[in-house]
N, C-alpha and C. Protein backbone atom coordinates (compact mmCIF):
# COMPACT_ATOMS: atom_id res chain seq x y z
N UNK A 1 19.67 9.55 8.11
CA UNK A 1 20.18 8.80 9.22
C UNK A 1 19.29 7.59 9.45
N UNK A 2 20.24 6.46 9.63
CA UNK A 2 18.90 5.29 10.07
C UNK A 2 18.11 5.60 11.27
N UNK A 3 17.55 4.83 11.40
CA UNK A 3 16.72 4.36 12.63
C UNK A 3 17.11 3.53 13.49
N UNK A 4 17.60 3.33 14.73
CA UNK A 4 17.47 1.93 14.71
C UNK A 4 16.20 1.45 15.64
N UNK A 5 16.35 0.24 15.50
CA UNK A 5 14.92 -0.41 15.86
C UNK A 5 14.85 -1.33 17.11
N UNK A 6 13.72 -1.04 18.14
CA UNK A 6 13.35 -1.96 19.05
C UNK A 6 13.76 -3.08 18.80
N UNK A 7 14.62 -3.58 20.30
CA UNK A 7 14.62 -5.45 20.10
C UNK A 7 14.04 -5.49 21.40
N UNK A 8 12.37 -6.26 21.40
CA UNK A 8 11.83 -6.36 22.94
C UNK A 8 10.83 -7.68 22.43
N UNK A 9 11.37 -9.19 23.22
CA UNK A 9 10.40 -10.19 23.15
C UNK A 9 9.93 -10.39 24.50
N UNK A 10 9.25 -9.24 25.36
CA UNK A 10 8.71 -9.43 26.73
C UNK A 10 7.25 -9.59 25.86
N UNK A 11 6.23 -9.53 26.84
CA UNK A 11 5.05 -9.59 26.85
C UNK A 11 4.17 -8.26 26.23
N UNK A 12 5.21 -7.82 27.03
CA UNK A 12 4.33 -6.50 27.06
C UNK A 12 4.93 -5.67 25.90
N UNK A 13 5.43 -6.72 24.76
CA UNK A 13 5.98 -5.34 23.75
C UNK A 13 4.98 -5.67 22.80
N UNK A 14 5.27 -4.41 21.34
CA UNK A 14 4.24 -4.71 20.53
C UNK A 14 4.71 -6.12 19.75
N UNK A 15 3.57 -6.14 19.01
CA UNK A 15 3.70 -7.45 18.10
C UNK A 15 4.91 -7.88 17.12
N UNK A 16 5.02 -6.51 16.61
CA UNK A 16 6.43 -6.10 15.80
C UNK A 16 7.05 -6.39 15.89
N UNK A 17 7.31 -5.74 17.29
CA UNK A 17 8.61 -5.61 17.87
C UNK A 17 9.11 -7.36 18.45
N UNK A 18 7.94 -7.75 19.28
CA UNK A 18 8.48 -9.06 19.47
C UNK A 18 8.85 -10.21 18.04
N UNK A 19 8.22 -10.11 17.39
CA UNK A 19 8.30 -10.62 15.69
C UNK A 19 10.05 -10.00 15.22
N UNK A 20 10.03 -8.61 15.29
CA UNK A 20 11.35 -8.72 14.62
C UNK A 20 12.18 -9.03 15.56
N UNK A 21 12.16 -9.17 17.22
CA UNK A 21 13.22 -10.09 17.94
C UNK A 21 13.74 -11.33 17.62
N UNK A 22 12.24 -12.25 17.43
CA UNK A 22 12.53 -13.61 16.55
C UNK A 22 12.95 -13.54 15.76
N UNK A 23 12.86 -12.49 14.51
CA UNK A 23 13.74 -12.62 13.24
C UNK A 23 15.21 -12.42 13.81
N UNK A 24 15.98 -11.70 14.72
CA UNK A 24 17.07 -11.19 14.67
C UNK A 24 17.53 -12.86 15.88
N UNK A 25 16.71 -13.35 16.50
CA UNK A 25 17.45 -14.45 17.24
C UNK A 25 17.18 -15.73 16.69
N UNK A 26 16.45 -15.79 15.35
CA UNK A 26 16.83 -16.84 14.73
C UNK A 26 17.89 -16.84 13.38
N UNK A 27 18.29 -15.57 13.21
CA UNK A 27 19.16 -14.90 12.36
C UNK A 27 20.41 -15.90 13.37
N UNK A 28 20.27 -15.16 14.05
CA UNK A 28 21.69 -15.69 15.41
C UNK A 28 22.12 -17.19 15.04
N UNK A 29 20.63 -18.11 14.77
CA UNK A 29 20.81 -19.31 15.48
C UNK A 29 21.95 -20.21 14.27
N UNK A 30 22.29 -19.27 13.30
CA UNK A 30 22.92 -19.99 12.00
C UNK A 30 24.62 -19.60 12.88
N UNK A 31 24.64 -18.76 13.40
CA UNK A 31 26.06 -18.72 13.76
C UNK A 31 26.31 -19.34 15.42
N UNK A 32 27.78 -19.19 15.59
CA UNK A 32 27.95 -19.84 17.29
C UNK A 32 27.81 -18.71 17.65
N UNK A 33 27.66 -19.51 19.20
CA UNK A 33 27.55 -18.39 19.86
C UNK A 33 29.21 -18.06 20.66
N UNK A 34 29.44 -17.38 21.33
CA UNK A 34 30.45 -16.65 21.89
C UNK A 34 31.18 -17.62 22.27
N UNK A 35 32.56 -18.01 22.30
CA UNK A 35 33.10 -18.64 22.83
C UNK A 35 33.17 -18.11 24.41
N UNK A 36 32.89 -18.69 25.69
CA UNK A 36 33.57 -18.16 26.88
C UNK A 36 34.64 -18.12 27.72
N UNK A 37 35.60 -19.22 26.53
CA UNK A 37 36.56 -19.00 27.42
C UNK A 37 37.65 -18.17 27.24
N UNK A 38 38.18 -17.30 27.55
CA UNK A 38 38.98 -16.28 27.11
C UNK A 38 40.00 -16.51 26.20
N UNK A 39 40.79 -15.83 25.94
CA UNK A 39 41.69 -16.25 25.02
C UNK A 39 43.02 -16.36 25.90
N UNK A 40 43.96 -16.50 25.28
CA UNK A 40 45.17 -17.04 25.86
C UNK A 40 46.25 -16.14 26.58
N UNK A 41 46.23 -15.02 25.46
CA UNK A 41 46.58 -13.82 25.51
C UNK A 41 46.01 -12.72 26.87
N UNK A 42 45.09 -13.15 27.58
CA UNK A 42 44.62 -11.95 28.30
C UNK A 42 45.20 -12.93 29.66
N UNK A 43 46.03 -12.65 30.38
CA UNK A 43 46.13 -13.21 31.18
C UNK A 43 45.99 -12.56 32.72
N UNK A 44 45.29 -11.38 32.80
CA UNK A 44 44.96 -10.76 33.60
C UNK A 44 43.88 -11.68 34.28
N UNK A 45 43.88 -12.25 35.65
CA UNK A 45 42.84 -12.65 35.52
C UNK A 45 41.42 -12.46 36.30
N UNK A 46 41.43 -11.15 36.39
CA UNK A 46 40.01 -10.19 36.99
C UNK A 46 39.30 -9.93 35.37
N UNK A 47 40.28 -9.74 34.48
CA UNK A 47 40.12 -9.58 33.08
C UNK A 47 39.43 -11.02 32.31
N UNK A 48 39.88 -11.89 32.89
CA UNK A 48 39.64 -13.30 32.47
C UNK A 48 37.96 -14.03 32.62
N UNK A 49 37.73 -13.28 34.13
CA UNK A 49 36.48 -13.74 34.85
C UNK A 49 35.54 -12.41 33.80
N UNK A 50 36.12 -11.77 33.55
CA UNK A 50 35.01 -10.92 32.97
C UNK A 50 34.84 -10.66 31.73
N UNK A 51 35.40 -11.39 30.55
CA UNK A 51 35.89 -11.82 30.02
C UNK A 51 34.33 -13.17 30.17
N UNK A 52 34.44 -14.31 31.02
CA UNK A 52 33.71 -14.95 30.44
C UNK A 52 31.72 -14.63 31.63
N UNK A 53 32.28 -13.93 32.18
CA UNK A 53 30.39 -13.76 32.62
C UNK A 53 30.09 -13.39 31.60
N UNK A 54 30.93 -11.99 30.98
CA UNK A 54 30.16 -11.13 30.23
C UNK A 54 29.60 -12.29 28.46
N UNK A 55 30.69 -12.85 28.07
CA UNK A 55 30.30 -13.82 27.33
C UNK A 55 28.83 -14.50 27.59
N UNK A 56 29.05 -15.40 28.77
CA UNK A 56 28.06 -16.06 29.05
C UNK A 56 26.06 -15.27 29.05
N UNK A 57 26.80 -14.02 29.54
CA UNK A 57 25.17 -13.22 29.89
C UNK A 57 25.03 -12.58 28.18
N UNK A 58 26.40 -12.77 27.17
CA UNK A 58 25.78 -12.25 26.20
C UNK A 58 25.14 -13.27 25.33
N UNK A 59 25.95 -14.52 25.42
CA UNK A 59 25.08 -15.56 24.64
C UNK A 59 23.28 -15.90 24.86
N UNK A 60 23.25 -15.64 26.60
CA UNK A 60 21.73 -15.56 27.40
C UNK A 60 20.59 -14.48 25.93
N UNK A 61 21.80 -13.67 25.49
CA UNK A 61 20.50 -12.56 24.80
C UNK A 61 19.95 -12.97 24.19
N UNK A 62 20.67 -13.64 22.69
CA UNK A 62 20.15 -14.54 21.85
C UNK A 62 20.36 -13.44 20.69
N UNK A 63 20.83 -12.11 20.84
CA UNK A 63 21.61 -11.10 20.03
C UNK A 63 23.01 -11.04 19.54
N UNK A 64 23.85 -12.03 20.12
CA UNK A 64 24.92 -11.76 19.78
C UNK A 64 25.28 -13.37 19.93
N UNK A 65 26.59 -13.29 18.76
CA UNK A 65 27.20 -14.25 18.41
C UNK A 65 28.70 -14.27 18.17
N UNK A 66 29.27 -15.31 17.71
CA UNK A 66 30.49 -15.30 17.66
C UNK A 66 31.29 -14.30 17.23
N UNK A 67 30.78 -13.59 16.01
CA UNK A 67 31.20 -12.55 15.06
C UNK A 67 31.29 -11.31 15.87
N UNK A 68 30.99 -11.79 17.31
CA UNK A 68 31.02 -10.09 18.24
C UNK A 68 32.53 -10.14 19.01
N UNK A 69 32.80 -11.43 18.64
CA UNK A 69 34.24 -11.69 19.68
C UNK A 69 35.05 -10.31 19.99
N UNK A 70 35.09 -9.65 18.83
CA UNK A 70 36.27 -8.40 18.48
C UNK A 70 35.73 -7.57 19.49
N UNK A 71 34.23 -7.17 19.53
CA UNK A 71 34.08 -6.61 20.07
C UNK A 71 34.49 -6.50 22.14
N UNK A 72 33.42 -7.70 22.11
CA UNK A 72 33.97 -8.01 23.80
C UNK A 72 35.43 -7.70 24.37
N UNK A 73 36.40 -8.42 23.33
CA UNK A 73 37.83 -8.03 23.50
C UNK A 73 37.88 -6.38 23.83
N UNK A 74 37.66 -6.05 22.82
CA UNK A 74 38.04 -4.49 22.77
C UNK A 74 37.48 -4.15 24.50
N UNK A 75 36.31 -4.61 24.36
CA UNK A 75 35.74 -4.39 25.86
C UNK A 75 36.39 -4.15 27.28
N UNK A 76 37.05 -5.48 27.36
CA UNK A 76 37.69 -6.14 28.67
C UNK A 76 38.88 -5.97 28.51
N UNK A 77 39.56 -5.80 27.77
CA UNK A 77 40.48 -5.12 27.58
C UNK A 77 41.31 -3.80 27.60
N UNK A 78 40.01 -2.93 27.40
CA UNK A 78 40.54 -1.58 27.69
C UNK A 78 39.59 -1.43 29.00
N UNK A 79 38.74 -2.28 29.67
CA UNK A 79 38.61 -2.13 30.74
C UNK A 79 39.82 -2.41 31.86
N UNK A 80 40.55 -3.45 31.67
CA UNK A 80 42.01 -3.73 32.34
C UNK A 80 42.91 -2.34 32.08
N UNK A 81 43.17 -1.58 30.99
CA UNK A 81 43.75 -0.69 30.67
C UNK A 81 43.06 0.59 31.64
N UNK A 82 42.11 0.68 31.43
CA UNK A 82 41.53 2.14 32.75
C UNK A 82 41.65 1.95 33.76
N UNK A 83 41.84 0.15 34.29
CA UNK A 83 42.08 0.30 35.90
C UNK A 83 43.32 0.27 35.63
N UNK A 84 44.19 0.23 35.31
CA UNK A 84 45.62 0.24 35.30
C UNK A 84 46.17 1.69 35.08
N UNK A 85 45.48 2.61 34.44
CA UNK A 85 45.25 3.98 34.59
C UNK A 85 45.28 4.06 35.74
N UNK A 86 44.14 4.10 35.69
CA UNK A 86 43.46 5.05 37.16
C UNK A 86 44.10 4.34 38.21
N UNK A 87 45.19 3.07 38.46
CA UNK A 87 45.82 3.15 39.84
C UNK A 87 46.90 3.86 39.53
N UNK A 88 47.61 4.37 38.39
CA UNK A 88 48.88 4.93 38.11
C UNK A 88 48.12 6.59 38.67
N UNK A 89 47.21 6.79 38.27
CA UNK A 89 46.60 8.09 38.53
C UNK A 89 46.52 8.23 39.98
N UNK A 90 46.00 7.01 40.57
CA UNK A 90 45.90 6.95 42.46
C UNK A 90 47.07 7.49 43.22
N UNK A 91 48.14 6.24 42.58
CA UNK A 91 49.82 6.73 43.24
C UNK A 91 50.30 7.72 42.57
N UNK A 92 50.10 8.16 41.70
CA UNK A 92 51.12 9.45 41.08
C UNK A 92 50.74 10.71 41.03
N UNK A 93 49.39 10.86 40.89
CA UNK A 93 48.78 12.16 40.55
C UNK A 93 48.70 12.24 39.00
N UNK A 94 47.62 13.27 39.29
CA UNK A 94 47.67 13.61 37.64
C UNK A 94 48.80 14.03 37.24
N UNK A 95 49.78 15.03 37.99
CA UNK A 95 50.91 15.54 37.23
C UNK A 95 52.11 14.34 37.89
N UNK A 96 53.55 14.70 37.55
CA UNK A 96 54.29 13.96 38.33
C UNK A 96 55.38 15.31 37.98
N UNK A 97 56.87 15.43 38.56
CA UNK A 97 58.07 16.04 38.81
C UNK A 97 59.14 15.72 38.20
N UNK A 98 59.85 15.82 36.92
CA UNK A 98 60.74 14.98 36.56
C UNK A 98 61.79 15.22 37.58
N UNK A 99 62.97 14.82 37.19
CA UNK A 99 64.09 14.85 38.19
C UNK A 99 64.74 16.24 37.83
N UNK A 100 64.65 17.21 36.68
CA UNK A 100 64.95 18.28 36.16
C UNK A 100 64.01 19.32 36.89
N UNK A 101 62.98 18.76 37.35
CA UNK A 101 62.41 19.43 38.02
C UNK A 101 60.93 20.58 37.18
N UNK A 102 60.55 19.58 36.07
CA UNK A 102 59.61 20.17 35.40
C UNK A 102 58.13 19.44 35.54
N UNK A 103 57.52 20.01 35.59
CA UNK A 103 55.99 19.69 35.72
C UNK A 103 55.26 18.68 34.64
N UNK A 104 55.12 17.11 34.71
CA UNK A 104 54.48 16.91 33.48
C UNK A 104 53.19 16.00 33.82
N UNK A 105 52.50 16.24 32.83
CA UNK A 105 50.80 15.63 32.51
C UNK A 105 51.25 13.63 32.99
N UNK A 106 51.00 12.85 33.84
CA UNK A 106 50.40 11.63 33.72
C UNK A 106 49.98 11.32 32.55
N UNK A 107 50.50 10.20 31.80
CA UNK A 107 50.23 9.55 30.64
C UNK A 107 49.24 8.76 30.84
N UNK A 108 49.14 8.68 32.08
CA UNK A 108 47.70 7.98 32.44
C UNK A 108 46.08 8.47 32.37
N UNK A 109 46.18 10.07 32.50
CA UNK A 109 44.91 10.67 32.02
C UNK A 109 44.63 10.50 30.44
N UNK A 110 45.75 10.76 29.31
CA UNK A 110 44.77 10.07 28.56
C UNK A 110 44.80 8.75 28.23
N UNK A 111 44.96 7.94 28.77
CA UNK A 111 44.85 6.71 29.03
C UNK A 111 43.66 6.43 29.31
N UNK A 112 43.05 6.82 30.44
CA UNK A 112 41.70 7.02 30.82
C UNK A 112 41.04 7.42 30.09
N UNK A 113 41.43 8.76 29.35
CA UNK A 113 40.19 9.34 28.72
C UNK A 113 40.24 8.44 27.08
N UNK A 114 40.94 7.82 26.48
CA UNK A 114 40.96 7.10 24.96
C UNK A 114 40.30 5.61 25.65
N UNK A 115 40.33 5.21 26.94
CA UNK A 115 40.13 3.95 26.91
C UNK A 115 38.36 3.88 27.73
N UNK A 116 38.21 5.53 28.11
CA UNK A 116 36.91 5.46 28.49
C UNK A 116 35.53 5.36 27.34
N UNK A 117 36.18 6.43 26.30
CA UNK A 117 35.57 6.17 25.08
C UNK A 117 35.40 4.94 24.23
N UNK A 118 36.68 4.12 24.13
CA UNK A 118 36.39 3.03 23.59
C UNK A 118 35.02 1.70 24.36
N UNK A 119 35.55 1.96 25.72
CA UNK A 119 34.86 1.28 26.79
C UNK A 119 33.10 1.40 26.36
N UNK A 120 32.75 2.76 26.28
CA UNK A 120 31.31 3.25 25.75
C UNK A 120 30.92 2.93 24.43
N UNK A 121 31.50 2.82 23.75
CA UNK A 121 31.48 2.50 22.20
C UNK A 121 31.20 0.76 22.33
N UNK A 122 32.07 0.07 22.26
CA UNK A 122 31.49 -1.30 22.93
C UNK A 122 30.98 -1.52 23.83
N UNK A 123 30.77 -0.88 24.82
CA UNK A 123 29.18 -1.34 25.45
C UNK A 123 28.35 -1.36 24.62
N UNK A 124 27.96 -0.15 24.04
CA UNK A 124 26.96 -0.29 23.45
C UNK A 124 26.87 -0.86 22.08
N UNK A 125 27.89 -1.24 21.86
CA UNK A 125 27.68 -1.89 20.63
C UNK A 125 27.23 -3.31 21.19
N UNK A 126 27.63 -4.10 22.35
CA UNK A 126 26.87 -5.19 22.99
C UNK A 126 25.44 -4.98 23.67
N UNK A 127 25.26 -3.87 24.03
CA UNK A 127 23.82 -3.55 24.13
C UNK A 127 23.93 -3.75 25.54
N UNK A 128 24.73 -3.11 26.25
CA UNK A 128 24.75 -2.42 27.81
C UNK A 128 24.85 -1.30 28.36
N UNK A 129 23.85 -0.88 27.15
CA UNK A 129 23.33 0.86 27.85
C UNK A 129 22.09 0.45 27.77
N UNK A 130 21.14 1.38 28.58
CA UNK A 130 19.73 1.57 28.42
C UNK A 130 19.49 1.73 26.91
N UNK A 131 19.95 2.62 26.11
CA UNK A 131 19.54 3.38 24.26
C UNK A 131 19.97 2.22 23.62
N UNK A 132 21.48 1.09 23.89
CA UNK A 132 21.69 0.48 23.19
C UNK A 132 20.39 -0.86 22.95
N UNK A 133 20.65 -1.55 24.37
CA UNK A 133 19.81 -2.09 24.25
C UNK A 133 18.27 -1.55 23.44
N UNK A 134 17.51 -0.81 23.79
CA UNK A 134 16.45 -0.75 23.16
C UNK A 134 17.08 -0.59 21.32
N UNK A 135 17.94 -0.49 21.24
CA UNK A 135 18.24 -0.08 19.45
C UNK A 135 19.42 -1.68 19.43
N UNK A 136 19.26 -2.35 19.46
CA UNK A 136 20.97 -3.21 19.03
C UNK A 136 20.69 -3.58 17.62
N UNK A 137 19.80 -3.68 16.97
CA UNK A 137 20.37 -3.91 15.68
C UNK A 137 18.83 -3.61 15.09
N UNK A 138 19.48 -2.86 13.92
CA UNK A 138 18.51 -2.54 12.95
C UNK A 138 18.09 -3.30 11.94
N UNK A 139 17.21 -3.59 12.19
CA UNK A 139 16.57 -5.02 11.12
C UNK A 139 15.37 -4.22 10.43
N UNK A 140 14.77 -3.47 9.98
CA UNK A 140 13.91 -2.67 9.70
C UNK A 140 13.94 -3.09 7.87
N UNK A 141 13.66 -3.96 7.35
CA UNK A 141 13.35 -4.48 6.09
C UNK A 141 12.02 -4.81 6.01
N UNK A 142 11.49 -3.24 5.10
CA UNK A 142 9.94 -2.92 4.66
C UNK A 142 10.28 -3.47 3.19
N UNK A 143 9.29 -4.27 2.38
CA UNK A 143 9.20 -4.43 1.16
C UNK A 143 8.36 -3.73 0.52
N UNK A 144 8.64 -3.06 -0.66
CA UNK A 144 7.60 -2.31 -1.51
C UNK A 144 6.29 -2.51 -1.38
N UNK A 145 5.88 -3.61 -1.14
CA UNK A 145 4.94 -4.40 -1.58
C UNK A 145 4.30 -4.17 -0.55
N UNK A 146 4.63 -4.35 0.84
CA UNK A 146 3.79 -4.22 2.07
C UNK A 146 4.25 -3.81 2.87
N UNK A 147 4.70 -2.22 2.43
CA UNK A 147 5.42 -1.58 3.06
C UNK A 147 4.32 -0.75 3.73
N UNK A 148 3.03 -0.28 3.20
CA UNK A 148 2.11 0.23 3.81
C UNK A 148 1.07 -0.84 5.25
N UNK A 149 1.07 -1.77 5.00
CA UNK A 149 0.89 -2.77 5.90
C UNK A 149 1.59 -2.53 7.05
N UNK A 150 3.07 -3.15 7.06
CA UNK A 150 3.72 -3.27 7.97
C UNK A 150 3.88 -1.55 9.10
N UNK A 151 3.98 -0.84 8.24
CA UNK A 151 3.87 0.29 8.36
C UNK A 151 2.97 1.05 9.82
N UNK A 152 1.49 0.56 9.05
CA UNK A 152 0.25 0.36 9.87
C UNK A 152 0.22 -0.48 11.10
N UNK A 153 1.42 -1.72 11.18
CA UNK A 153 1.21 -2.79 12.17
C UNK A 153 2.43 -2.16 12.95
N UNK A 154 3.19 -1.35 12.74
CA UNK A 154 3.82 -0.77 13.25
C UNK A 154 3.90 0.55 14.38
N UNK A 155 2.82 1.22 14.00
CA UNK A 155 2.13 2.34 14.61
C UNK A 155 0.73 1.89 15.30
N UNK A 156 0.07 0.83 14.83
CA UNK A 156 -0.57 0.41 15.71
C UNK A 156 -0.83 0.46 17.40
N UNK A 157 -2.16 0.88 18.05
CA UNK A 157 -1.67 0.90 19.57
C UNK A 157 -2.20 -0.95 19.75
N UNK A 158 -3.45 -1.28 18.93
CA UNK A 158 -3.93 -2.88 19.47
C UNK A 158 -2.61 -4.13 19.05
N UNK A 159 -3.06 -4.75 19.39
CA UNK A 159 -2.15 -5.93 19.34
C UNK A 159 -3.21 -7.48 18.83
């Protein structure tokens, strides 16, 4: 199983770790960054505004780039889809009555539950969990050569 690896350019991280941040946000700097303005298609527009903060605070990282578009979508999108759930769930109940008079499941619970999972899955694939963030991308390229080095500068407690 991989690893994945610290992305921390505060002060207070190790040397490494801030070093392989720079590698992964000057990696970035060859691609665009996020477009913010939504697309055309989402015309929800609570979906729209969120849609472009979230853009905007992701371009701020210096982790993500254009090539994440798919992702965000998936995002804000099935975030519009769970509240649209969960008000069908508000007014209807979980079950509803047909007119035959049989008992059936709200199509809206799994609605909720396929669009809560997706929801978690892209978060963290944008790095808005606590675990994601500390792991968003594994850059961990040891060379034969100074693989015992890096190794050492890695486990290191001095700086």
């Amino acid at each position: 199983m991989t690893q994945n690896i610290k992305l921390d350019d505060s002060k207070d991280a190790r040397k490494y770790q801030r070093e392989r941040t720079e590698k992964v946000k000057d990696l970035n700097k060859s691609f665009d960054e996020l477009i913010t303005q939504p697309p055309e298609f989402i015309t929800d527009e609570n979906t729209r505004i969120l849609y472009e903060y979230l853009a905007k605070q992701l371009n701020k990282s210096g982790y993500i780039n254009n090539t994440d578009q798919s992702i965000l979508l998936t995002l804000v999108i099935n975030i519009q889809a769970l509240e649209s759930a969960y008000e069908s769930l508000n007014s209807v109940g979980a079950t509803y009555t047909t007119d035959n008079g049989m008992i059936k499941k709200n199509p809206a619970t799994d609605v909720i539950a396929n669009t809560s999972t997706k929801i978690l899955s892209a978060s963290s694939a944008l790095g808005f969990s606590p675990a994601s963030r500390a792991s968003l991308i594994n850059l961990a390229q040891v060379d034969s050569e100074d693989s015992a080095q890096k190794l050492m500068e890695m486990f290191a407690d001095d700086e």
